[in-house]
N, C-alpha and C. Protein backbone atom coordinates (compact mmCIF):
# COMPACT_ATOMS: atom_id res chain seq x y z
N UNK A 1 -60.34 94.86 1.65
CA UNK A 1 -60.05 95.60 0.44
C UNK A 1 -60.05 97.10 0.75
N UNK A 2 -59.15 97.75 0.43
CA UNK A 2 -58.64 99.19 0.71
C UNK A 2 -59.53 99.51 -0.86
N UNK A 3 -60.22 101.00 -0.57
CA UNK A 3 -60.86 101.54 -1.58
C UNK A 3 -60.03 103.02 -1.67
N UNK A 4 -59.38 103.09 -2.89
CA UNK A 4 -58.97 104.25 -2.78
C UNK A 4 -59.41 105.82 -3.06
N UNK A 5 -59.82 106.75 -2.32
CA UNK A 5 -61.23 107.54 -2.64
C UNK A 5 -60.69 108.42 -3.64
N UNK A 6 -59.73 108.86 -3.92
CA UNK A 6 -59.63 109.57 -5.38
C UNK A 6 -58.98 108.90 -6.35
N UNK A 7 -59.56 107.83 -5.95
CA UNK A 7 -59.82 107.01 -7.63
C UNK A 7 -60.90 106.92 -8.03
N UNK A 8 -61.65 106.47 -6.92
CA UNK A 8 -63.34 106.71 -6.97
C UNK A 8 -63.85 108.05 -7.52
N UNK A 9 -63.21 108.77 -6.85
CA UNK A 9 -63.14 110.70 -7.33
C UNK A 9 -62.86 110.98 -8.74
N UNK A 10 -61.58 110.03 -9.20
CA UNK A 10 -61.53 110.16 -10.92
C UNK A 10 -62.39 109.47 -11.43
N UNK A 11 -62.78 107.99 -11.11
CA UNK A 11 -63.97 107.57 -12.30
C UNK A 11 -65.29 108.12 -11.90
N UNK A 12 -65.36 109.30 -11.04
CA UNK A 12 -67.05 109.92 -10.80
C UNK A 12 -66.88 110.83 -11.74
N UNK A 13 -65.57 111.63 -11.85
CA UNK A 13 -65.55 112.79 -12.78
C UNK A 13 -65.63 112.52 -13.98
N UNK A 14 -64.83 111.11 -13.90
CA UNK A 14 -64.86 110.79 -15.90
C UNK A 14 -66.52 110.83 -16.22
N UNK A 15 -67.01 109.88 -15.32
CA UNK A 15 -68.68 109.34 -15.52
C UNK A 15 -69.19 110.97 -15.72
N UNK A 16 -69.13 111.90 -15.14
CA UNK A 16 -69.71 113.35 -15.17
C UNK A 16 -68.98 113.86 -16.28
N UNK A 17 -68.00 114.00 -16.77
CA UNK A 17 -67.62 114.52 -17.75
C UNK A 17 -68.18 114.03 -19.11
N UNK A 18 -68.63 112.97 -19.24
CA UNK A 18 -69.55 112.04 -20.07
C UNK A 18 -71.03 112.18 -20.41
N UNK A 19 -71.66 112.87 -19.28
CA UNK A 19 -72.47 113.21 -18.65
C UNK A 19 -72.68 114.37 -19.44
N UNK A 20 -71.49 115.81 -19.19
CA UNK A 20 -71.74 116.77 -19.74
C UNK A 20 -71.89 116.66 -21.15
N UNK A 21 -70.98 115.62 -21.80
CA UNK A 21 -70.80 115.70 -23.19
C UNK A 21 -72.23 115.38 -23.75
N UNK A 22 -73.37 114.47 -23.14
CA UNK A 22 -74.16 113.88 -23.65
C UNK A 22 -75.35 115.37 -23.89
N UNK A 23 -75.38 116.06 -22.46
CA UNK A 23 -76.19 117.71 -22.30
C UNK A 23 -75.65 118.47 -23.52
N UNK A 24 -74.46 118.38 -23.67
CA UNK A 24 -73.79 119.54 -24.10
C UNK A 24 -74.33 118.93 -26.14
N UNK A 25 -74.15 117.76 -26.12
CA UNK A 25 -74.66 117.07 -27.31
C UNK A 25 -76.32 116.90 -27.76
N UNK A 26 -77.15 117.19 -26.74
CA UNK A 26 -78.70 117.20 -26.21
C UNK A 26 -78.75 118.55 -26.97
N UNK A 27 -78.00 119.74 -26.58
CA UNK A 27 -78.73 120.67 -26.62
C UNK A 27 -78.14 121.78 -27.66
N UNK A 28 -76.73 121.50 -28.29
CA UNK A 28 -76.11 122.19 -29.10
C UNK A 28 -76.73 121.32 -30.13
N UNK A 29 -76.97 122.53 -31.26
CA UNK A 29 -77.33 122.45 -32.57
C UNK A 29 -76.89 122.70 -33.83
N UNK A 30 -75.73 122.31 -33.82
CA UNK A 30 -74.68 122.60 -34.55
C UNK A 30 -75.07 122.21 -36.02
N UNK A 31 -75.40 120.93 -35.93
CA UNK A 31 -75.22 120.05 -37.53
C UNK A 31 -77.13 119.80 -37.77
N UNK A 32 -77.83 120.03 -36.89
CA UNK A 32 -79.49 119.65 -36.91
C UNK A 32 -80.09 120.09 -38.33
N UNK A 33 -79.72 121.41 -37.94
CA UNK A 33 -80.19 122.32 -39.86
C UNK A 33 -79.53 121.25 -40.72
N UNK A 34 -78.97 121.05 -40.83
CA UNK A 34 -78.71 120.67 -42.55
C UNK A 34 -78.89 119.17 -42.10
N UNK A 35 -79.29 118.08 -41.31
CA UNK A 35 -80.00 117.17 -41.10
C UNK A 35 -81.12 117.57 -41.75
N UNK A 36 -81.67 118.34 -40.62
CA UNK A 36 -83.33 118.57 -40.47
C UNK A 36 -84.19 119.20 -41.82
N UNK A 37 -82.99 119.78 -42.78
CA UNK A 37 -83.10 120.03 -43.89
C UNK A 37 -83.00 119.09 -44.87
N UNK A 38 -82.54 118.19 -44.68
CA UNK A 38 -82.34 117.18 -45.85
C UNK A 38 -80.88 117.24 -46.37
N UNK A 39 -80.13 117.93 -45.98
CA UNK A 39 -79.11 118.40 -46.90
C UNK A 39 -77.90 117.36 -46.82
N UNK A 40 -78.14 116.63 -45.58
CA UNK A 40 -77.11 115.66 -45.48
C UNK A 40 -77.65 114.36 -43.93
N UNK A 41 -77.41 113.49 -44.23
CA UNK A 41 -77.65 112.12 -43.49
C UNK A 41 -77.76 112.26 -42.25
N UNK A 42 -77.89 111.63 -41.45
CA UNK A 42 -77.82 111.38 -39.41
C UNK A 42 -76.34 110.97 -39.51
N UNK A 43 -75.92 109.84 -40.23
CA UNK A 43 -74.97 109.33 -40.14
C UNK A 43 -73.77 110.61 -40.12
N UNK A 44 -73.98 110.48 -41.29
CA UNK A 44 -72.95 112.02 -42.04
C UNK A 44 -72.61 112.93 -41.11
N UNK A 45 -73.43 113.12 -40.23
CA UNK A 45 -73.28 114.41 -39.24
C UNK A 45 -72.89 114.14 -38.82
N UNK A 46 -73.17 112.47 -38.02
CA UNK A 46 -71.87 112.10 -36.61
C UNK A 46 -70.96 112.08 -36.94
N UNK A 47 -70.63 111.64 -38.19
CA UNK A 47 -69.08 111.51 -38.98
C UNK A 47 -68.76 113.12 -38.82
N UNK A 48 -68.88 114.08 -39.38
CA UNK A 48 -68.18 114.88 -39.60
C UNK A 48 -68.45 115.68 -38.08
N UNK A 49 -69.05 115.55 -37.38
CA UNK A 49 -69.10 115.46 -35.73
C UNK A 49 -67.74 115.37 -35.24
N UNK A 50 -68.08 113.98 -34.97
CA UNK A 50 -67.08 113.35 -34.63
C UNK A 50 -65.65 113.34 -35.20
N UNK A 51 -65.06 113.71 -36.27
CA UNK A 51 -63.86 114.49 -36.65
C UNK A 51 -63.59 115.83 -36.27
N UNK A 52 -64.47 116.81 -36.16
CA UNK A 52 -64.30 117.73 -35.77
C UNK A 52 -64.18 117.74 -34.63
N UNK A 53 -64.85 117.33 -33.33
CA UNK A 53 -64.22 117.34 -32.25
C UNK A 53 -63.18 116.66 -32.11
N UNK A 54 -62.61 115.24 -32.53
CA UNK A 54 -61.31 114.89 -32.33
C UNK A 54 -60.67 115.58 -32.90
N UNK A 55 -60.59 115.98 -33.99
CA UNK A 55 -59.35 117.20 -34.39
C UNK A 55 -59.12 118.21 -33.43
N UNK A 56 -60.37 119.43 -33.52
CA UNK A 56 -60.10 120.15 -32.41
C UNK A 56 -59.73 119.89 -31.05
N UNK A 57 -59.88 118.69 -30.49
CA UNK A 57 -59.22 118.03 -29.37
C UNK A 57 -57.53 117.88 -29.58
N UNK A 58 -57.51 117.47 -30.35
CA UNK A 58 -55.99 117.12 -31.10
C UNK A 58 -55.36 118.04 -31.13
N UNK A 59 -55.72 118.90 -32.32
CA UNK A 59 -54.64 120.18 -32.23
C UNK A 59 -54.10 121.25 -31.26
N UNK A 60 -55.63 121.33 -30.80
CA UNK A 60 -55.78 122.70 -29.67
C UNK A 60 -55.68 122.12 -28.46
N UNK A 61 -55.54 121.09 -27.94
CA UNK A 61 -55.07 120.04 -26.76
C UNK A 61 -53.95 121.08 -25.80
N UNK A 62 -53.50 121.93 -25.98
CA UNK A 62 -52.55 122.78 -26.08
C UNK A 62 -52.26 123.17 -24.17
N UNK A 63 -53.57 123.76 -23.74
CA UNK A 63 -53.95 123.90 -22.42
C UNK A 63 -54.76 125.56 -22.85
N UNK A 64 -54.32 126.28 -23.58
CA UNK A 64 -54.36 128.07 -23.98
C UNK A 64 -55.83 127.98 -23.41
N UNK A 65 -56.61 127.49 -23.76
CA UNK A 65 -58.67 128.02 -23.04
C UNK A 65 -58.25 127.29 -21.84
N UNK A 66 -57.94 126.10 -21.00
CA UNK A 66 -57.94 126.36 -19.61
C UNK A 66 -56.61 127.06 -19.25
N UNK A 67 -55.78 127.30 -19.39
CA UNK A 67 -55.04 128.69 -18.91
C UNK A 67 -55.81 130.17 -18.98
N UNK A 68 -56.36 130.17 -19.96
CA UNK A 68 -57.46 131.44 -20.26
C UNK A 68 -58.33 131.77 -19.08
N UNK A 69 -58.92 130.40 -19.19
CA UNK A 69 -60.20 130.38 -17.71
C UNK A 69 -59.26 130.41 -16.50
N UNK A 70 -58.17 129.32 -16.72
CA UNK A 70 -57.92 129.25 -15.27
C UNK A 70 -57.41 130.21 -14.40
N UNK A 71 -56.28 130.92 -14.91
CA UNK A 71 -55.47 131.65 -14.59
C UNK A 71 -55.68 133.23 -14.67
N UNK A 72 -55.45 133.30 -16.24
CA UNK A 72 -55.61 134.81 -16.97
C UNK A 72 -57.25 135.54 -16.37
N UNK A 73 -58.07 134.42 -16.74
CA UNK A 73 -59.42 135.46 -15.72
C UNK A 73 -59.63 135.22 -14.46
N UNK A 74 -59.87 134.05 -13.61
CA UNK A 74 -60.03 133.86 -12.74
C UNK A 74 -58.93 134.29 -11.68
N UNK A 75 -57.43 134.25 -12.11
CA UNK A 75 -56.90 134.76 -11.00
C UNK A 75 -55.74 133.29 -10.69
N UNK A 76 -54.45 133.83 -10.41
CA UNK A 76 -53.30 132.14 -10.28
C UNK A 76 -53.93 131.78 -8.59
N UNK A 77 -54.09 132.92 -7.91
CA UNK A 77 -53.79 132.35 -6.68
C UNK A 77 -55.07 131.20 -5.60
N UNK A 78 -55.78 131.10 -6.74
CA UNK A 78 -56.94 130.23 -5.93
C UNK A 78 -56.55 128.37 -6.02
N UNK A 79 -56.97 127.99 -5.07
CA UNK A 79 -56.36 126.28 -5.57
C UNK A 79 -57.70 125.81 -5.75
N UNK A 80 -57.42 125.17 -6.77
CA UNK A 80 -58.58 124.21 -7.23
C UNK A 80 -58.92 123.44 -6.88
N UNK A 81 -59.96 122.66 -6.40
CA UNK A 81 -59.94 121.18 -5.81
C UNK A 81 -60.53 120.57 -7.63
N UNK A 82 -60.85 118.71 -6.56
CA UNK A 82 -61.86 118.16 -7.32
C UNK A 82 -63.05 118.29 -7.29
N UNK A 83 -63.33 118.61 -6.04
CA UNK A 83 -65.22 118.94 -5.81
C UNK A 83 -65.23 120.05 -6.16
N UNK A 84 -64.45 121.26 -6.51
CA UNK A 84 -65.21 122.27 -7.48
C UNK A 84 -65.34 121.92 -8.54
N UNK A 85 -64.59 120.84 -9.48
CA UNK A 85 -64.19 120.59 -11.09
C UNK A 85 -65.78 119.66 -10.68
N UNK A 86 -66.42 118.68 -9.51
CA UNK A 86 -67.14 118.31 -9.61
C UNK A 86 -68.64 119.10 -9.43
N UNK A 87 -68.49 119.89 -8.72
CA UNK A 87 -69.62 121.04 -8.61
C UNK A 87 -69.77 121.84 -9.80
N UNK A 88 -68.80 121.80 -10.78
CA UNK A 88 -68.95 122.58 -12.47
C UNK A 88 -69.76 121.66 -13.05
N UNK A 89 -69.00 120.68 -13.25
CA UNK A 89 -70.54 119.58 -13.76
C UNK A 89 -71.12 119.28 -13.83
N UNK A 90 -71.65 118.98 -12.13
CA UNK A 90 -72.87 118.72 -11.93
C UNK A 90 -73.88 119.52 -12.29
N UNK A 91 -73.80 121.15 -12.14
CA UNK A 91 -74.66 122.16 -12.55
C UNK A 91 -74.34 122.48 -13.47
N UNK A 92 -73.76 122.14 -14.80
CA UNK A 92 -73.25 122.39 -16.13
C UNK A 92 -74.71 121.42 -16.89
N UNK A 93 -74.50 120.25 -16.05
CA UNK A 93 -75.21 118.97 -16.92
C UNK A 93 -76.53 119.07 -16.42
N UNK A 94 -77.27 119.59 -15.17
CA UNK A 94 -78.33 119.97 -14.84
C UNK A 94 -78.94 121.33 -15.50
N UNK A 95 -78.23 122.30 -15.73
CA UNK A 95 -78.61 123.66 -16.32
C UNK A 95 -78.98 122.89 -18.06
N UNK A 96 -77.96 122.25 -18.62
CA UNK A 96 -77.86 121.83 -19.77
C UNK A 96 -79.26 121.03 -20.09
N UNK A 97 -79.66 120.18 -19.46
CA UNK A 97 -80.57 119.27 -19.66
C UNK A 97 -81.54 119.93 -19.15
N UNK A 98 -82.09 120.39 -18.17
CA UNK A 98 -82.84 120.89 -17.70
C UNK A 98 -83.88 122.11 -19.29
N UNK A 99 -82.91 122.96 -19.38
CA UNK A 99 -82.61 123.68 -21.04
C UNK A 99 -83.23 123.07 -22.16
N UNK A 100 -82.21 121.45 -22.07
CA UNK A 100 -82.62 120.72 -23.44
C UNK A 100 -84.49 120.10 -23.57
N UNK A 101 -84.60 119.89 -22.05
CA UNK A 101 -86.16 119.47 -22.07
C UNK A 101 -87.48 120.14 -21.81
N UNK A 102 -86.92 121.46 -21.30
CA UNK A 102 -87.72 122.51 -21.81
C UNK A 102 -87.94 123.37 -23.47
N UNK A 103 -86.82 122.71 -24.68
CA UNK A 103 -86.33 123.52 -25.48
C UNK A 103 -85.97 124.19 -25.94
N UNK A 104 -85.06 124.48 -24.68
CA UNK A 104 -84.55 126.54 -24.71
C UNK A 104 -83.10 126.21 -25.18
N UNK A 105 -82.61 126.77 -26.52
CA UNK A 105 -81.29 126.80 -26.39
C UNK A 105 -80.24 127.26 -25.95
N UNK A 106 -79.50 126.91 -25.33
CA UNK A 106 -78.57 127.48 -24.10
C UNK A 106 -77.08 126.86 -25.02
N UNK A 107 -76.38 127.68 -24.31
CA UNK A 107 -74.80 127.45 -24.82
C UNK A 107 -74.08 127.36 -23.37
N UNK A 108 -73.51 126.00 -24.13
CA UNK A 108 -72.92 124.81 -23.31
C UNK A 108 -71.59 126.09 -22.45
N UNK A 109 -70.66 126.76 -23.58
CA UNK A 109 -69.48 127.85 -22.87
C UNK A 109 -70.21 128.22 -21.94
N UNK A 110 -71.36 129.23 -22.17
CA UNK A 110 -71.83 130.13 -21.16
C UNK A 110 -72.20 128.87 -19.71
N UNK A 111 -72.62 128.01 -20.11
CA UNK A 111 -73.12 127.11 -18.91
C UNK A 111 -71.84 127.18 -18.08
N UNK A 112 -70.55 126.49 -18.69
CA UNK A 112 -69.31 126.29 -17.78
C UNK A 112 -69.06 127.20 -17.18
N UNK A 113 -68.98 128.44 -18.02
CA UNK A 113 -68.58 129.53 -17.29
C UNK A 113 -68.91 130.08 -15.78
N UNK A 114 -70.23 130.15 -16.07
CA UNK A 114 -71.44 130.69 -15.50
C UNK A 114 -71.11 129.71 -13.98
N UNK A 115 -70.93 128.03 -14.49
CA UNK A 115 -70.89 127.61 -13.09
C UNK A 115 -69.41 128.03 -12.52
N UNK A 116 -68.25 127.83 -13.43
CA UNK A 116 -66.97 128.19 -12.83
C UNK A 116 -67.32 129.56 -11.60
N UNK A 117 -67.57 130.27 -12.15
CA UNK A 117 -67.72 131.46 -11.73
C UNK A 117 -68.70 131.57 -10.12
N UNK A 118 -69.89 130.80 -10.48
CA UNK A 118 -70.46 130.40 -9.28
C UNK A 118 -69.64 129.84 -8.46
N UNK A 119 -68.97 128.23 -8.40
CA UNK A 119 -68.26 127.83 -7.40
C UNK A 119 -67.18 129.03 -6.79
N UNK A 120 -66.52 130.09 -8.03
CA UNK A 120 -65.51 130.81 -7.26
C UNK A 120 -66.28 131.93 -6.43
N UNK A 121 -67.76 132.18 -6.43
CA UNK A 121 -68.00 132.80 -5.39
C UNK A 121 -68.25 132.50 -4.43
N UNK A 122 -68.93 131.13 -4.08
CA UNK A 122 -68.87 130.51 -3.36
C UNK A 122 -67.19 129.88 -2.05
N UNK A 123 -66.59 129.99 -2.90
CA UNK A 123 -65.52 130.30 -2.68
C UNK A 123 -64.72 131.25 -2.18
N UNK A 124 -65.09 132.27 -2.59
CA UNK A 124 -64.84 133.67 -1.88
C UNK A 124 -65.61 133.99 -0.53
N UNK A 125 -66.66 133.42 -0.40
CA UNK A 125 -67.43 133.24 0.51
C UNK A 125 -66.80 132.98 2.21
């Protein structure tokens, strides 16, 4: 049986990208207040959660924030691999959690950024 390694490479990233969502869901506090207040259900929140990110997925699907990151700040001429898109994650979802179980609130943008930016120095390196 032939294993093909960037396939393996896409379902590690999906599994990590899953990963981030769960940190990034750990530690953003978006809808908690008006839970934690009474003002509206557990349920309720995932619902209107969960529409709001599929919408905003939907509409704004566009590429404009990774052209933003990718290009416009960072620069066209660098090539991207997968082990940097995998080195963003990994320390996206470690900074994130790490954050969430100490109880420090951290923002998930600044995390990505912060690592993008790391791998491209590393990179420059």
């Amino acid at each position: 049986m032939v294993v093909n390694l960037s396939l393996i490479l896409v379902i590690v990233l999906i599994i990590m990208a899953i990963g981030l969502a769960f940190s990034i869901g750990a530690n953003d506090e978006t809808l908690s207040a008006l839970v934690g207040a009474g003002v509206i259900k557990f349920k309720l929140a995932l619902l209107i959660g969960g529409i709001a990110i599929g919408g905003g997925m939907i509409l704004f699907s566009g590429g404009w924030v990774a052209k933003t990151v990718g290009s416009d700040i960072l620069g066209e001429g660098i090539q991207y691999t997968t082990y940097m898109l995998l080195t963003v994650l990994i320390s996206s979802i470690i900074w994130l959690v790490v954050g969430s179980f100490a109880g420090i609130p951290l923002s998930s943008t600044h995390s990505l950024i912060g690592s993008i930016f790391g791998v491209l120095i590393i990179y420059a390196i």
